[in-house]
Protein backbone atom coordinates (compact mmCIF):
# COMPACT_ATOMS: atom_id res chain seq x y z
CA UNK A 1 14.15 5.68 20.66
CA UNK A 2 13.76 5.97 17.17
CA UNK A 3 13.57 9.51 15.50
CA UNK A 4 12.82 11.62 12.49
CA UNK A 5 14.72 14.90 11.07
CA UNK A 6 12.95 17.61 9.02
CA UNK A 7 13.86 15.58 5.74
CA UNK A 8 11.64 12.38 7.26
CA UNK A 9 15.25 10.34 7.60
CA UNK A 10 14.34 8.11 10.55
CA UNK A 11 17.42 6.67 12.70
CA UNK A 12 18.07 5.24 16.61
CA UNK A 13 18.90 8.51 19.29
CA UNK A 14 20.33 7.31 22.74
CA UNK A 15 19.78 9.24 25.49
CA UNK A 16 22.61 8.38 27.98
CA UNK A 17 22.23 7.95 31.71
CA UNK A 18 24.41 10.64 32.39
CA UNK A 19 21.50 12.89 30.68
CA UNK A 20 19.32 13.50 33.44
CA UNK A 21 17.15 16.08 31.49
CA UNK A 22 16.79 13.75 28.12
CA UNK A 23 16.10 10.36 30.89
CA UNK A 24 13.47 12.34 32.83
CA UNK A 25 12.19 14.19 29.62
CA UNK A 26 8.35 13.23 29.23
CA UNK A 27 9.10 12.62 25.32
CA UNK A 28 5.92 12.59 22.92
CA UNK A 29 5.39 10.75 19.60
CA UNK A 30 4.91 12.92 16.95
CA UNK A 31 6.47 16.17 18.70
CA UNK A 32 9.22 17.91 17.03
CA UNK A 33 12.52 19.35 19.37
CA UNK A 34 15.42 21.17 19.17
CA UNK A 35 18.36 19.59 20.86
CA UNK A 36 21.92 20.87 21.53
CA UNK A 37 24.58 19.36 22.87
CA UNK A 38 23.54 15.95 20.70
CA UNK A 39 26.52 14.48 18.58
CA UNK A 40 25.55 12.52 15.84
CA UNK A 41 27.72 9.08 14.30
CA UNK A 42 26.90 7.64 10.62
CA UNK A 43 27.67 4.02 9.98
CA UNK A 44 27.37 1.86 7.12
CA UNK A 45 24.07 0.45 8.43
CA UNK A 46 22.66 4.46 8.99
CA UNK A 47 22.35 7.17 11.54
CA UNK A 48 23.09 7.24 15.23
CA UNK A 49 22.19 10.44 17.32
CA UNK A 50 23.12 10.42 21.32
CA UNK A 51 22.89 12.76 23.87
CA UNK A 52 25.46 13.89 26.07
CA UNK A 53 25.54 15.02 29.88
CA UNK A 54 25.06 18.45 29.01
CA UNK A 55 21.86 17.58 26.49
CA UNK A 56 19.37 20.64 26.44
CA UNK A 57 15.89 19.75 25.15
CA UNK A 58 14.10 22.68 23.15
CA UNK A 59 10.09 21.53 22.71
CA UNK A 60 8.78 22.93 19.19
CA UNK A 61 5.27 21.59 19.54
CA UNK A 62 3.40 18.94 17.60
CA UNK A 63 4.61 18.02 14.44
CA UNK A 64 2.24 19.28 11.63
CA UNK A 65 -0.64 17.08 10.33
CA UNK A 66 -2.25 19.12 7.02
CA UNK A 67 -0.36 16.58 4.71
CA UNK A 68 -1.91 15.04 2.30
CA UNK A 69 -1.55 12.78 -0.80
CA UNK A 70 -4.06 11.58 -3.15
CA UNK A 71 -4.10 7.31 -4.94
CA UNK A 72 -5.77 5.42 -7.19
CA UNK A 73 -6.42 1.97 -5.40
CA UNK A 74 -7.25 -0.98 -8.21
CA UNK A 75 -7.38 -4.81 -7.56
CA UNK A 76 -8.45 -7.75 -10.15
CA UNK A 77 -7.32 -6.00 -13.34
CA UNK A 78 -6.69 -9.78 -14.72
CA UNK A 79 -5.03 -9.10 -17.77
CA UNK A 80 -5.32 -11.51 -20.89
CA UNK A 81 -8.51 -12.96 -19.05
CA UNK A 82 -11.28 -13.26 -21.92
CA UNK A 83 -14.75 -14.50 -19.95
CA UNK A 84 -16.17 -14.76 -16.92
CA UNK A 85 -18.85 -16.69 -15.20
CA UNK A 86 -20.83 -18.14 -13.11
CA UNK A 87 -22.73 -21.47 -13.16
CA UNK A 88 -23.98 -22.12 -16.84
CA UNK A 89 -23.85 -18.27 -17.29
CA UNK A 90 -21.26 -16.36 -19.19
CA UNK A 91 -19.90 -13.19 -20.85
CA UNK A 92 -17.24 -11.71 -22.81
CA UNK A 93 -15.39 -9.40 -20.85
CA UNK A 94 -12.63 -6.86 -21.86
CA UNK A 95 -10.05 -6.57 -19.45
CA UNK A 96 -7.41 -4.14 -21.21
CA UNK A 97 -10.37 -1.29 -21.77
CA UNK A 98 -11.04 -1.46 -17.43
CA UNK A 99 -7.50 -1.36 -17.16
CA UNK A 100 -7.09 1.85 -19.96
CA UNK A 101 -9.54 3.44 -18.17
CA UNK A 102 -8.08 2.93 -14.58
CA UNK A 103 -4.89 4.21 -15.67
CA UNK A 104 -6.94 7.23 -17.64
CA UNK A 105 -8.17 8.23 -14.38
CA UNK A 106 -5.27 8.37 -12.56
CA UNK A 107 -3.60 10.47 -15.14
CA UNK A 108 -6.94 12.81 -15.18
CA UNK A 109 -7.12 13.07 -11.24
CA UNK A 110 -3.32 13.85 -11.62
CA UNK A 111 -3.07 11.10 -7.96
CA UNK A 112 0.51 11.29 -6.25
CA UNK A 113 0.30 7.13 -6.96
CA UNK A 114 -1.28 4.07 -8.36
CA UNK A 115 -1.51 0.87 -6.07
CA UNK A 116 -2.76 -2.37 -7.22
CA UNK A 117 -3.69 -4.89 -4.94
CA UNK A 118 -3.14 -7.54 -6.91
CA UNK A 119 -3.42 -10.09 -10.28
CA UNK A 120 -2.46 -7.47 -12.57
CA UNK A 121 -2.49 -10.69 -15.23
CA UNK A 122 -4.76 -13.21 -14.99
CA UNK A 123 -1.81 -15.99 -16.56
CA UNK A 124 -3.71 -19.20 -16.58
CA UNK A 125 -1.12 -21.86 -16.66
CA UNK A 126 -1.96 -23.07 -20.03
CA UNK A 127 -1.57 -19.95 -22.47
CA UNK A 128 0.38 -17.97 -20.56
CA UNK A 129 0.26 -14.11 -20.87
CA UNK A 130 0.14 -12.99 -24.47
CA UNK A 131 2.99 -10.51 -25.81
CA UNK A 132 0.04 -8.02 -26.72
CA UNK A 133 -1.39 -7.66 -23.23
CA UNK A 134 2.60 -7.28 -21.76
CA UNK A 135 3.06 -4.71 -24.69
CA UNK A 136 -0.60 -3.03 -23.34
CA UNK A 137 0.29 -2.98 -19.80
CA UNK A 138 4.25 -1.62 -20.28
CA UNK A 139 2.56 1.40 -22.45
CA UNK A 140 -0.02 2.08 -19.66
CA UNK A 141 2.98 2.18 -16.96
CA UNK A 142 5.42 3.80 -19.06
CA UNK A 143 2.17 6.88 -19.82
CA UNK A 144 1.98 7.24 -15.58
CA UNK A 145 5.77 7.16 -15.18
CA UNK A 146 5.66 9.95 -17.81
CA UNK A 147 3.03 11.70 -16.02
CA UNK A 148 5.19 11.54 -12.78
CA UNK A 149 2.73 9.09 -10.99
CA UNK A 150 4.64 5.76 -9.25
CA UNK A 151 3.41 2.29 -9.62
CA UNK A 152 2.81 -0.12 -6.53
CA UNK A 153 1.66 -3.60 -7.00
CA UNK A 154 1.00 -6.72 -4.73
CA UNK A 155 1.47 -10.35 -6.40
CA UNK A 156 -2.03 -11.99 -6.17
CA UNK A 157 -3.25 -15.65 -6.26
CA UNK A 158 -2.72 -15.82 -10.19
CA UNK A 159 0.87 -13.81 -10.34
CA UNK A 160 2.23 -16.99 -11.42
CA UNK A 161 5.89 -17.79 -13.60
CA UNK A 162 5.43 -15.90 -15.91
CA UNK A 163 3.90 -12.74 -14.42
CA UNK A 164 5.92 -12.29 -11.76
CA UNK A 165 8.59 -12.31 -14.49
CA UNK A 166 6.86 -9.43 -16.41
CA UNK A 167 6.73 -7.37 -13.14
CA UNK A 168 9.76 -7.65 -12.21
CA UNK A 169 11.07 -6.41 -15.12
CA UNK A 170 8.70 -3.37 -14.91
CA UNK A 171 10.57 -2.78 -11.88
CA UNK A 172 13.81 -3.11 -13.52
CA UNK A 173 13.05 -0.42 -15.77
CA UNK A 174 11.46 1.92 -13.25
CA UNK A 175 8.22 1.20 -14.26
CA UNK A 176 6.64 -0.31 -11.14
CA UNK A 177 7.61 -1.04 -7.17
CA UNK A 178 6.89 -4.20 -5.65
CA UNK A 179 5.52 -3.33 -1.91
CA UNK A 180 6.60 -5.06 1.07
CA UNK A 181 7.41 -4.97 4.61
CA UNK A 182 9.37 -1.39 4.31
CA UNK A 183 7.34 2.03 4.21
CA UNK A 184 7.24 3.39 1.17
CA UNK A 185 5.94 7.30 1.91
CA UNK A 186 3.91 9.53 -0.01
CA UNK A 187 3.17 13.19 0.02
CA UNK A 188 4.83 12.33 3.33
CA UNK A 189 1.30 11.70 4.27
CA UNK A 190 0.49 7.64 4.07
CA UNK A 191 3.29 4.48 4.57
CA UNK A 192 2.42 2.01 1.90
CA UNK A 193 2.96 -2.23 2.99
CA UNK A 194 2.21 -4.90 0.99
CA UNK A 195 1.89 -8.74 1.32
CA UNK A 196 1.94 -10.50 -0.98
CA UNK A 197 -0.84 -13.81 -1.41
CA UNK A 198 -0.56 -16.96 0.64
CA UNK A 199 -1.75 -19.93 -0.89
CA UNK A 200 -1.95 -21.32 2.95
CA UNK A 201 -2.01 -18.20 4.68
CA UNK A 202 1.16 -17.94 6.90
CA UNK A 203 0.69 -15.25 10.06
CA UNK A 204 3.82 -14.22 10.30
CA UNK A 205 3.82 -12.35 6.89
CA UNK A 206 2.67 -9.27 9.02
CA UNK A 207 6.25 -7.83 10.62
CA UNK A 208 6.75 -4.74 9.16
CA UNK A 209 9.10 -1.93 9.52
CA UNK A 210 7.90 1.29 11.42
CA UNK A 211 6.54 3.98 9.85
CA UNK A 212 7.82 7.41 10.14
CA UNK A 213 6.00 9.17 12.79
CA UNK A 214 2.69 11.11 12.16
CA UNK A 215 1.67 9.73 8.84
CA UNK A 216 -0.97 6.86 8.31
CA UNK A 217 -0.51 3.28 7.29
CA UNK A 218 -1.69 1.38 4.32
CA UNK A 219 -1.25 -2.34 4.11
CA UNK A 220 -2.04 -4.06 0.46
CA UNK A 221 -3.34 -7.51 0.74
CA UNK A 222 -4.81 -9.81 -1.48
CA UNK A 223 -6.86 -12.84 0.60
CA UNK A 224 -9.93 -13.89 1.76
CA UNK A 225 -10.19 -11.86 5.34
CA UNK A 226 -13.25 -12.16 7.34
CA UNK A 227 -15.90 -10.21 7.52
CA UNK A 228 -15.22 -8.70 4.14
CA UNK A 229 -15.77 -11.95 2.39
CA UNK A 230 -18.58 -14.26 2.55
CA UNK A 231 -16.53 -17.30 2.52
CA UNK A 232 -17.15 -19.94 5.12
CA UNK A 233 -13.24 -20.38 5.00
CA UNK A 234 -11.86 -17.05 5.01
CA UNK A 235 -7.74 -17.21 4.94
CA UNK A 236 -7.72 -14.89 8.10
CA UNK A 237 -9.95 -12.59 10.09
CA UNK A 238 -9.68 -8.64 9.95
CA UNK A 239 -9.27 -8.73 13.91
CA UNK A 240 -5.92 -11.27 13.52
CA UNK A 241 -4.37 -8.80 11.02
CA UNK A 242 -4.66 -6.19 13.40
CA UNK A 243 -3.57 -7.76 16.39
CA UNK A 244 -0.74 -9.60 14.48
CA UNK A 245 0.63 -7.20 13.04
CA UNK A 246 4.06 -4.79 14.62
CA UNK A 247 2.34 -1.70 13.16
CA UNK A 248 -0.79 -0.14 13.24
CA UNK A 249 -2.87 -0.24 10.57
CA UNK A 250 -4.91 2.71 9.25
CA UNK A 251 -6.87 1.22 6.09
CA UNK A 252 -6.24 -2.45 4.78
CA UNK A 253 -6.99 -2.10 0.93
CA UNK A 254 -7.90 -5.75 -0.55
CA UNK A 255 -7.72 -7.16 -3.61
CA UNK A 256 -8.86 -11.13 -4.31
CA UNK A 257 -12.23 -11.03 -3.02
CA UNK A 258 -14.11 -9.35 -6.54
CA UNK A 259 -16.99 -7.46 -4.70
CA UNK A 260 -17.11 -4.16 -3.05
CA UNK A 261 -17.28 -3.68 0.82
CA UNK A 262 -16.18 -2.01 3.94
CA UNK A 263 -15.89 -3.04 7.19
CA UNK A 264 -14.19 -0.47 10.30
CA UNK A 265 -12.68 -2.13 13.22
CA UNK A 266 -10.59 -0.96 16.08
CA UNK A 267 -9.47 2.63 13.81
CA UNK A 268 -8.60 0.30 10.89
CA UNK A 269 -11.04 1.09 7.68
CA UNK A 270 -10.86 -2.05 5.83
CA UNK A 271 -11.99 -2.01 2.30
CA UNK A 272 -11.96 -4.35 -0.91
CA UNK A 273 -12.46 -2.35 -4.20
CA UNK A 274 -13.52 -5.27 -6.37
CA UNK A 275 -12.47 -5.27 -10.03
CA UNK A 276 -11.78 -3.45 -13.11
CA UNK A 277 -13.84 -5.58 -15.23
CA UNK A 278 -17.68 -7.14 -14.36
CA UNK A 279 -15.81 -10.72 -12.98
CA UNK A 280 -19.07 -11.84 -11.44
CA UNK A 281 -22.75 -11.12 -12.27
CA UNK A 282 -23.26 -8.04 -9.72
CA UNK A 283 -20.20 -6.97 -9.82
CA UNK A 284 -19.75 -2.73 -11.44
CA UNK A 285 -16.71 -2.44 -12.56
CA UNK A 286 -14.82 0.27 -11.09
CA UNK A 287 -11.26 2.14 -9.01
CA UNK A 288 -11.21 4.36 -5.92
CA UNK A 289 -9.88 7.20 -4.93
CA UNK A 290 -8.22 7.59 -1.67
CA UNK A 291 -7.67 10.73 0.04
CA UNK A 292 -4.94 10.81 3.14
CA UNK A 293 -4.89 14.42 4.74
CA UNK A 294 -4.52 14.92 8.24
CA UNK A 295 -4.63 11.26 9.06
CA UNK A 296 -7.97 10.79 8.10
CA UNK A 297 -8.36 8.02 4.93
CA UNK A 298 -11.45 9.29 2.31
CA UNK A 299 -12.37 6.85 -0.93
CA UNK A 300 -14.79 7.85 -3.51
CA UNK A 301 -15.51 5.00 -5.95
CA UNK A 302 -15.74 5.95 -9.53
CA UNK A 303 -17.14 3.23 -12.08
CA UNK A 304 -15.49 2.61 -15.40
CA UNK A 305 -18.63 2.00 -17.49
CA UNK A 306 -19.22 -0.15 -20.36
């Protein structure tokens, strides 16, 4: 079985045959124990723990559940983008003021982390992304790193060449962390996942590492997922995710979709935040924040204003 020590390092314990009391122990996820007479083996690839013959099994009740952390969700900053429409309508629109005042909030709610779910730049293949708006969005990660508060992204539909390059050297210089199939913990509360967007959306994106016991899951996505979208060609359905995927999902934060709406199935709260900036004619610009504690996921949507 897979299990967790007080400092939330996960690694494989055997329980030989020869252990009648650990092979006819009624074991519980998310209990702590004592054990003695355990020997313990590191290798280059991690931790082993087995039990011997002699294995004595000391039950220190469930593990405690009053942790808690506190994000600030975004999606659809679109950096560098300079109008939006729809039909023979359009506006100006000023993506690096949304995006100031995302990262403003974060810094005033003093959250244990920032996740995007995805196009931090817009990058249309023609002009590229300007040096300005780079120069903008390093200052605004460098002012959270400074404040102590991590950045997690997703890559969305419009992450192309050149802003993937941008990101990844963010990440290079410990500005921002790319999520992905591995847990990334915080407040020892919530596992963050990402995927990253799938031009032709490919199922088997979804196999993820375990999470460490007793803490919620958050997977980042950024596609069209039924019934959160109106589409009549939605990339995939909120009840494949969940069945597809190894782990079990808490809350599915969106990005891509550039509304606001909810939808709760099987557990999983399901959510899209919509965008920093007004990207379509109904759309208020705005961030969430999302309260883990206890297991139980809270948002409270705060708009940016004009």
């Amino acid at each position: 079985m897979t299990v967790e020590d007080v400092d939330g390092t996960s690694f494989s314990f055997t329980v030989w045959v020869k252990s009648s009391n650990g092979r006819d122990y009624p074991w519980q996820e998310g209990h702590w124990y004592r054990l003695h007479s355990a020997y313990g083996e590191v290798w280059p690839a991690g931790r082993e723990l087995h039990g011997t013959g002699k294995l004595e099994i000391e039950h220190k009740g469930v593990r405690p559940t009053d942790r808690r952390a506190k994000l600030l969700y975004l999606t659809d900053t679109h950096l560098g983008k300079q109008t939006a429409g729809h039909k023979n309508n359009s506006w100006k629109i000023d993506t690096v003021a949304g995006f100031n005042a995302a990262i403003g909030l974060a810094i005033e709610h003093r959250v244990d982390a920032v996740v995007h779910t995805g196009d931090v730049f817009h990058n249309d293949t023609r002009n590229g992304i300007p040096d300005s708006i780079e120069e903008t969005c390093h200052d605004r990660l460098t002012e959270l790193a400074n404040a102590g508060i991590p950045f997690y992204f997703i890559y969305g539909n419009h992450a192309r060449k050149k802003g993937k390059v941008c990101l990844e050297q963010f990440c290079d210089a410990g500005l921002a962390t790319h999520l992905r199939s591995r847990p990334i913990v915080i407040g020892d509360a919530v596992a963050l996942y990402g995927v990253d967007y799938q031009k032709s959306w490919d199922h088997g994106q979804l196999g993820f590492e375990r999470p460490p016991s007793g803490v919620a899951t958050l997977l980042c996505m950024h596609q069209s997922v039924a019934p959160l979208t109106g589409s009549p060609n939605p990339d995939c359905h909120l009840q494949e995710v969940l069945e597809e995927s190894t782990i079990s999902i808490d809350g599915l934060a969106l990005g891509h979709l550039h509304t606001n709406a909810e939808k709760t199935l099987n557990g999983c709260s399901a959510f899209c935040g919509g965008a920093t900036e007004r990207l379509t004619n109904d759309l208020e610009p705005s961030v969430e924040t999302i309260t883990i504690e206890k297991g139980e996921i809270r948002r409270q949507r705060h708009l940016l204003g004009d």
